[in-house]
C-alpha atoms as a PDB file:
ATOM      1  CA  UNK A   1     111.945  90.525  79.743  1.00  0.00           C
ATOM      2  CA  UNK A   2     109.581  92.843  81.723  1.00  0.00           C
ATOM      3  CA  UNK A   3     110.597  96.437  82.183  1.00  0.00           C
ATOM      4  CA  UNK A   4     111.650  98.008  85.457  1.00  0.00           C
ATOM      5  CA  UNK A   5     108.401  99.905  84.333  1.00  0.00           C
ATOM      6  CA  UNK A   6     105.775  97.108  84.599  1.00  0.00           C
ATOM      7  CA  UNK A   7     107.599  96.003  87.668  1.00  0.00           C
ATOM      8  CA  UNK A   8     107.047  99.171  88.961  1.00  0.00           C
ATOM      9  CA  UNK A   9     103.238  99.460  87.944  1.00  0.00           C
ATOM     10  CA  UNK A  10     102.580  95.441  89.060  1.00  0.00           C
ATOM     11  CA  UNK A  11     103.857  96.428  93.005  1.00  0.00           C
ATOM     12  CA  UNK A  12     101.499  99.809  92.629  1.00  0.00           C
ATOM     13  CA  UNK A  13      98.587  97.700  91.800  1.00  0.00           C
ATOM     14  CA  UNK A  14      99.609  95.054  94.528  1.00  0.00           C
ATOM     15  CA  UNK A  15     100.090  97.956  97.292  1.00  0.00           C
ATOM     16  CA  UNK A  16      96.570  99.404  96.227  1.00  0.00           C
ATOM     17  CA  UNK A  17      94.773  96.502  96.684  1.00  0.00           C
ATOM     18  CA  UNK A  18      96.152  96.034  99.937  1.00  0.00           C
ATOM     19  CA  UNK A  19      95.382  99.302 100.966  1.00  0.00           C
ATOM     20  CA  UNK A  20      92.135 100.497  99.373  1.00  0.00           C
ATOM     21  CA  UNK A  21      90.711  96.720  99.086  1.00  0.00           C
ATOM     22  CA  UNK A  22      91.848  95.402 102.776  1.00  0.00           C
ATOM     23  CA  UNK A  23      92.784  98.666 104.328  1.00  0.00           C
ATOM     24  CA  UNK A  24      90.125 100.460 103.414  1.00  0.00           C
ATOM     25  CA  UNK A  25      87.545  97.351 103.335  1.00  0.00           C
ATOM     26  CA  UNK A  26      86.528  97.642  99.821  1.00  0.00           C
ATOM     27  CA  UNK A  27      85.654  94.798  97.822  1.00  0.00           C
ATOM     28  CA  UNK A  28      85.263  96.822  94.056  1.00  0.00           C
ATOM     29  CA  UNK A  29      88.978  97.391  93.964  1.00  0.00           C
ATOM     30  CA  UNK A  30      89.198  93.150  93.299  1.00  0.00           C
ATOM     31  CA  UNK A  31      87.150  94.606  89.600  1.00  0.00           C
ATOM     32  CA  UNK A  32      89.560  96.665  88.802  1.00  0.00           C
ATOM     33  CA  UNK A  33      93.185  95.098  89.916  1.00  0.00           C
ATOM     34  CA  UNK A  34      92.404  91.510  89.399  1.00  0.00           C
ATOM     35  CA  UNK A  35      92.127  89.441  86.247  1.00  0.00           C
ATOM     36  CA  UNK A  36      88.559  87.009  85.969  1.00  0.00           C
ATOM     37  CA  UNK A  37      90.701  84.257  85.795  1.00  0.00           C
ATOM     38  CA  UNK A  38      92.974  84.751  89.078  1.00  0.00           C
ATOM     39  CA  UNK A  39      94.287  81.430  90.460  1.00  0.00           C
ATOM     40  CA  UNK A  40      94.337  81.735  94.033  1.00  0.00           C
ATOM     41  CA  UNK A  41      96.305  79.287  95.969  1.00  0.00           C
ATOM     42  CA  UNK A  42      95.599  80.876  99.449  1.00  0.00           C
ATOM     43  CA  UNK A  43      94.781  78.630 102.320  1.00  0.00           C
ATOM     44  CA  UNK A  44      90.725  79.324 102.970  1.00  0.00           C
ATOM     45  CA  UNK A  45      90.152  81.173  99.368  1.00  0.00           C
ATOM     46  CA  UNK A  46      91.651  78.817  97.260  1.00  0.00           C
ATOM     47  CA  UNK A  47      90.102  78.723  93.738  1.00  0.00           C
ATOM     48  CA  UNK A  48      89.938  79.985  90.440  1.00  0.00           C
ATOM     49  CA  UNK A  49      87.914  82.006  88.226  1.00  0.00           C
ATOM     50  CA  UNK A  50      84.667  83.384  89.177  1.00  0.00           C
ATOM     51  CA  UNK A  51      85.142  81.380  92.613  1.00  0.00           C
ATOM     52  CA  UNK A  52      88.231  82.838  93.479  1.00  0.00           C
ATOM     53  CA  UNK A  53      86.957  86.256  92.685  1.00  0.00           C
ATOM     54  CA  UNK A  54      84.097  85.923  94.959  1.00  0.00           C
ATOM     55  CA  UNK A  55      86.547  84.644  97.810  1.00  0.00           C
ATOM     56  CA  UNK A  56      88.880  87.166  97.181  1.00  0.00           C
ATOM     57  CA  UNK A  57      85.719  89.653  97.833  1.00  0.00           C
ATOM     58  CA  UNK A  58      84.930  88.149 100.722  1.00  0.00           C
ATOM     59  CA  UNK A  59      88.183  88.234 102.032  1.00  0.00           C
ATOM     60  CA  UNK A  60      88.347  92.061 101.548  1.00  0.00           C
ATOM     61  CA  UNK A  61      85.068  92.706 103.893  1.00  0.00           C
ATOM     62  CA  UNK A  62      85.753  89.606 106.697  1.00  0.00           C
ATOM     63  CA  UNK A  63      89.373  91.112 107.020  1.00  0.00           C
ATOM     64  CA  UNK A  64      88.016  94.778 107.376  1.00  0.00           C
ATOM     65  CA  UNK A  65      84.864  93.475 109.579  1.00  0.00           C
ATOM     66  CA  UNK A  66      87.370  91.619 112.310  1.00  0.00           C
ATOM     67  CA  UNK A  67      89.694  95.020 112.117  1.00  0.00           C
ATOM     68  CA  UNK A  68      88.556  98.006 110.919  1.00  0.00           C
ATOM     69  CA  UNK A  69      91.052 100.274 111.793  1.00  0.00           C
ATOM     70  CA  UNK A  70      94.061  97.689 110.543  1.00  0.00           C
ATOM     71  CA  UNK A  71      96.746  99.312 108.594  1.00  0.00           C
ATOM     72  CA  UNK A  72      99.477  97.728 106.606  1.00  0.00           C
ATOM     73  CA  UNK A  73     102.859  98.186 106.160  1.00  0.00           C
ATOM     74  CA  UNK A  74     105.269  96.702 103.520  1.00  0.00           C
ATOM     75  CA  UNK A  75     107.869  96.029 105.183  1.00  0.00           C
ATOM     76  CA  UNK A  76     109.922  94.454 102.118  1.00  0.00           C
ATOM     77  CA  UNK A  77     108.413  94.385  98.313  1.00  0.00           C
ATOM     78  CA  UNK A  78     110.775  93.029  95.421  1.00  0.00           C
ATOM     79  CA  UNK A  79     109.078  92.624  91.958  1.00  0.00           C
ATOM     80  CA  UNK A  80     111.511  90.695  89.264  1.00  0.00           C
ATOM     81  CA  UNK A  81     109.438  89.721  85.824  1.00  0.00           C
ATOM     82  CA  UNK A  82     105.825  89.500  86.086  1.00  0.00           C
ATOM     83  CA  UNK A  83     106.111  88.888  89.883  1.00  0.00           C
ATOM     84  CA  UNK A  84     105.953  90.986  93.402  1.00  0.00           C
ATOM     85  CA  UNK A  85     107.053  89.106  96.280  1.00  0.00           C
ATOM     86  CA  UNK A  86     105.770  91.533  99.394  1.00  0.00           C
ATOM     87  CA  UNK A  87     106.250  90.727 103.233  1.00  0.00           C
ATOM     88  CA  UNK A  88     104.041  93.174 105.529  1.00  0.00           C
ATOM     89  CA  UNK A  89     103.185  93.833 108.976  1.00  0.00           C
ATOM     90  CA  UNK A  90      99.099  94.160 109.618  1.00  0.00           C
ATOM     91  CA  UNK A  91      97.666  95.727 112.675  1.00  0.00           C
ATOM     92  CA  UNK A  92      94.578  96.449 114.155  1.00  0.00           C
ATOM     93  CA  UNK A  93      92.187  96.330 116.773  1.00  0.00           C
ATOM     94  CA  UNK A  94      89.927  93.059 117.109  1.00  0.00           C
ATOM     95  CA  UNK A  95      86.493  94.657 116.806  1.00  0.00           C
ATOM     96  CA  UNK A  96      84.189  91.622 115.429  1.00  0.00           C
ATOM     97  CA  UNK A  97      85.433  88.289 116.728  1.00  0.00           C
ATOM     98  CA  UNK A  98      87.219  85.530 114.642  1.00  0.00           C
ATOM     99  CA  UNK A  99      86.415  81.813 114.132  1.00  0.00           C
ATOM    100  CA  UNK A 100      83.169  81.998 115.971  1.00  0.00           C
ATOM    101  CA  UNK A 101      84.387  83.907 118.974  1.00  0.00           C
ATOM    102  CA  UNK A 102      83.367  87.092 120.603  1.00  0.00           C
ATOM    103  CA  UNK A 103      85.674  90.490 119.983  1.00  0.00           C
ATOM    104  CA  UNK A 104      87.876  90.812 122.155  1.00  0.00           C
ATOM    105  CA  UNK A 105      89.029  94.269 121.697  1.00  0.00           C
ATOM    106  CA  UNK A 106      93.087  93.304 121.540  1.00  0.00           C
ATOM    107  CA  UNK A 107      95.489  94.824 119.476  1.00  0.00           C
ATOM    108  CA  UNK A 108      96.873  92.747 116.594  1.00  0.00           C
ATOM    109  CA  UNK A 109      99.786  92.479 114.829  1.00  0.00           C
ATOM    110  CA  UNK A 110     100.751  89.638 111.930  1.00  0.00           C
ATOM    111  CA  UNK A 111     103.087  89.171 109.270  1.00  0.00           C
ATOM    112  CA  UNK A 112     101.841  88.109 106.313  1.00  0.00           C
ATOM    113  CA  UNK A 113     103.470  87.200 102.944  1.00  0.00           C
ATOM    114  CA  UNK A 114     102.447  87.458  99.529  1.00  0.00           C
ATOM    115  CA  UNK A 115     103.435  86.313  96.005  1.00  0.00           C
ATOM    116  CA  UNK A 116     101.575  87.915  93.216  1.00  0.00           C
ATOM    117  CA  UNK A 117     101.644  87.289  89.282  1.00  0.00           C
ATOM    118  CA  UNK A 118     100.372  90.039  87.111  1.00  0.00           C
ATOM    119  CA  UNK A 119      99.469  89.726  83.306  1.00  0.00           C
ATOM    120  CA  UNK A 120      98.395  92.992  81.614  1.00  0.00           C
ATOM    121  CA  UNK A 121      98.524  95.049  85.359  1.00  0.00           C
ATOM    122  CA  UNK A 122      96.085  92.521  86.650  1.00  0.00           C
ATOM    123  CA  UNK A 123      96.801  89.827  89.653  1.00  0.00           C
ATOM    124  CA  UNK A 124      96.478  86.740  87.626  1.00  0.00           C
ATOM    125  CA  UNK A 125      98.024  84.303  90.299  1.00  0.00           C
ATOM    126  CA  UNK A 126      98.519  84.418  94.252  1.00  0.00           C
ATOM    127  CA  UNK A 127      99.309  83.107  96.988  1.00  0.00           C
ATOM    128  CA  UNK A 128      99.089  84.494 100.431  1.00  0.00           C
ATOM    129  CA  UNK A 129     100.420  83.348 103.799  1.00  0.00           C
ATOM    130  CA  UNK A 130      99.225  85.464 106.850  1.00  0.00           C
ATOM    131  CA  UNK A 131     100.457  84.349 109.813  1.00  0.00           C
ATOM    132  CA  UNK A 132      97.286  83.000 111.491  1.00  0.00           C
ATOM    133  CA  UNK A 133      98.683  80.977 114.061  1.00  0.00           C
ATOM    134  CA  UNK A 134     100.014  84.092 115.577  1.00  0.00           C
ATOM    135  CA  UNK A 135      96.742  85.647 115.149  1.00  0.00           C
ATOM    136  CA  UNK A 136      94.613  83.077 116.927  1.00  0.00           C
ATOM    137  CA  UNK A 137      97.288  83.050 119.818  1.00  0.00           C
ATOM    138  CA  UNK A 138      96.890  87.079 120.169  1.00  0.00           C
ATOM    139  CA  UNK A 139      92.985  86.567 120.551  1.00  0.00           C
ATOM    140  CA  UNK A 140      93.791  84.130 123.275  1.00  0.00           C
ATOM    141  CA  UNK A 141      92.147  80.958 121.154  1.00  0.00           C
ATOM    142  CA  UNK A 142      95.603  79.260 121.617  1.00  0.00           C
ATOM    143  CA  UNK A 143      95.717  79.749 125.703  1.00  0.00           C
ATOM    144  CA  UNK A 144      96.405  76.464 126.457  1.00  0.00           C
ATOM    145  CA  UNK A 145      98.978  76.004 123.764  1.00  0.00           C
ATOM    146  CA  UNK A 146     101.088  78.988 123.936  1.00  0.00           C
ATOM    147  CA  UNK A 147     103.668  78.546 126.450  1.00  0.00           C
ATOM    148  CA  UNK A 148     103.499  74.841 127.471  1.00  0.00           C
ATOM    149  CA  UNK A 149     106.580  73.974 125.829  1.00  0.00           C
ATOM    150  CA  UNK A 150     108.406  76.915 128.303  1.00  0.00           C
ATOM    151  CA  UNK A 151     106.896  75.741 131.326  1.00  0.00           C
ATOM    152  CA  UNK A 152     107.937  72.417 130.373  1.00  0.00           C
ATOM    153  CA  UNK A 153     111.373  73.381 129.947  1.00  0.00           C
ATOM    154  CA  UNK A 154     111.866  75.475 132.992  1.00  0.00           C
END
């Protein structure tokens, strides 16, 4: 059985990489938080080992290059056993472009959900599911999807 203790210390170690490796767009955090042999299961960074590492990394700076002033919030974090289940709210401004596309300078806001296995205070396991449909439609790269099935109704 894992203590309310570890529990504690595995959603402190989530919340700081969130915050000062995506937040605050710094990659060295991955070192310290997240175990050489992290399984990632992620859509786009899935991998393990040295690879998933190096995706992870490059996660941190592509999510803190397209919005560098986003800010999370957890809106919900439960940890039971070696395990954090977190649901957040990011937001930001889009400052570089995404998927090949100029910035557009709109304001952002996603859900995203995470699931995070820690051995020894270090993410071992993970998989992440930000909302990215809702992302490209708030750039405006879903324009001629959004909405049809409204019009079509009314």
């Amino acid at each position: 059985m894992v203590s309310t203790s570890l529990a504690s210390d595995n959603k402190a170690a989530f919340r700081r990489l969130i915050v000062d490796g995506f937040q605050a767009g710094d990659p060295a955090v991955v070192d310290e938080l997240v175990s050489a042999a992290l399984v990632e299961h992620q859509f786009g960074l899935a991998g393990s080992g040295a690879q998933a590492i190096k995706n992870l990394k490059q996660a941190v700076v592509d999510v803190h290059a397209l919005m560098p002033d986003v800010r999370y919030s957890v809106d919900s974090m439960v940890a039971d056993g070696d395990t954090v289940w977190t649901r957040m709210t990011a937001r930001g401004t889009d400052s570089e472009g995404a998927f090949g596309h100029p910035a557009t300078g709109r304001r952002i806001e996603i859900a995203v959900i995470d699931v995070a296995r820690f051995d020894n205070g270090r993410l071992v396991e993970h998989w992440g599911v930000p909302d990215r449909f809702a992302l490209l439609a708030q750039l405006g790269l879903l324009a001629g999807l959004v909405g049809r099935r409204d019009q079509a109704e009314g």
